[in-house]
Protein backbone atom coordinates (compact mmCIF):
# COMPACT_ATOMS: atom_id res chain seq x y z
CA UNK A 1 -17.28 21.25 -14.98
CA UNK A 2 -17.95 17.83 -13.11
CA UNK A 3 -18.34 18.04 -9.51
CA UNK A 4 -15.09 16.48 -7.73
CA UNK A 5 -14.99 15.28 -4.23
CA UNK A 6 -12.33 16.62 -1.64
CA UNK A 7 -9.20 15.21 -0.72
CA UNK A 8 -10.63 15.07 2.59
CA UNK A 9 -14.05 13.21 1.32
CA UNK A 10 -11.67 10.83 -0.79
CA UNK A 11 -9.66 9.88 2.26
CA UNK A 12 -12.18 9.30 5.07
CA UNK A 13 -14.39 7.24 1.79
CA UNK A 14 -11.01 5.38 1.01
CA UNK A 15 -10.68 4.60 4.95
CA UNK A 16 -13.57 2.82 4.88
CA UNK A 17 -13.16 1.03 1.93
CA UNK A 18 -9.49 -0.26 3.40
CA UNK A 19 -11.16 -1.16 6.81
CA UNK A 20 -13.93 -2.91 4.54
CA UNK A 21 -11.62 -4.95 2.41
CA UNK A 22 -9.55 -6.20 5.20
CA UNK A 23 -12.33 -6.95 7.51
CA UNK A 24 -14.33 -9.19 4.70
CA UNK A 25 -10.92 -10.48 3.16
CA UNK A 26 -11.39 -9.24 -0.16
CA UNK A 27 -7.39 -8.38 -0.12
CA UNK A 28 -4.80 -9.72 1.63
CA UNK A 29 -5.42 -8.73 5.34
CA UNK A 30 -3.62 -5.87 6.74
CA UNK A 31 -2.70 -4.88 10.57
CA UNK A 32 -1.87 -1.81 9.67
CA UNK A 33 -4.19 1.41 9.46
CA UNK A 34 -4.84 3.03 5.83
CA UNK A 35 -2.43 6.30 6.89
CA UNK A 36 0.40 3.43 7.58
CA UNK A 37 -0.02 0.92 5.12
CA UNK A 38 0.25 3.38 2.15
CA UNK A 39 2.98 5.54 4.08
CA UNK A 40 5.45 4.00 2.23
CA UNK A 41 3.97 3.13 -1.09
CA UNK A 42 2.38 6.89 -2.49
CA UNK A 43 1.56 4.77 -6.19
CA UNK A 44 -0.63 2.42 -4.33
CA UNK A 45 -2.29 5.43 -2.39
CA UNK A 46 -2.57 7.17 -5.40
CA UNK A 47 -3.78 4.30 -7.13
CA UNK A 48 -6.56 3.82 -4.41
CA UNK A 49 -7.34 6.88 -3.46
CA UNK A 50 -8.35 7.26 -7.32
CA UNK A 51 -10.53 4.46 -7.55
CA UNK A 52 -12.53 6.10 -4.51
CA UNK A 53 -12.70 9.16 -6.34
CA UNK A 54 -14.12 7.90 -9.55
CA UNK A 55 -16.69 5.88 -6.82
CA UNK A 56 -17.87 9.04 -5.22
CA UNK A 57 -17.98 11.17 -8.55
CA UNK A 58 -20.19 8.56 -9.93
CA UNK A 59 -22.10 8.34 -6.75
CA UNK A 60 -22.98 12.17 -6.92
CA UNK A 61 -23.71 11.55 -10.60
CA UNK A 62 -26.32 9.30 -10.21
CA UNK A 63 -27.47 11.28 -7.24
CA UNK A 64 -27.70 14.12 -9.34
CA UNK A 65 -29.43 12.21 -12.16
CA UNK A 66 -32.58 11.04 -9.73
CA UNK A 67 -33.41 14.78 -8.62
């Protein structure tokens, strides 16, 4: 069975990511925090919070791949 990250992991990754993206403009800029700006849209947070996931499974697959 393939290792999976947390919701927890996903969440704190996907913070980053958001403050990331709006700091270097690679989306339209945001004032508001991750928690609020997906508050009221759970398809884009489940959207995003996917695309971390598949980063930090593939992450710990290459990981696992060097050792």
């Amino acid at each position: 069975m393939a290792w999976r990250p947390s919701l927890e992991e996903v969440e704190a990754a996907a913070r980053v990511l958001a403050r990331a993206g709006n700091h270097y403009r690679w989306w339209k800029p945001y004032k508001k925090s991750y928690e609020e700006m997906f508050a009221t849209d759970l398809m884009a947070k489940s959207e995003f919070d996917g695309i971390v996931e598949q980063m930090l499974m593939a992450a710990h697959e290459a990981r696992s791949a060097t050792t």
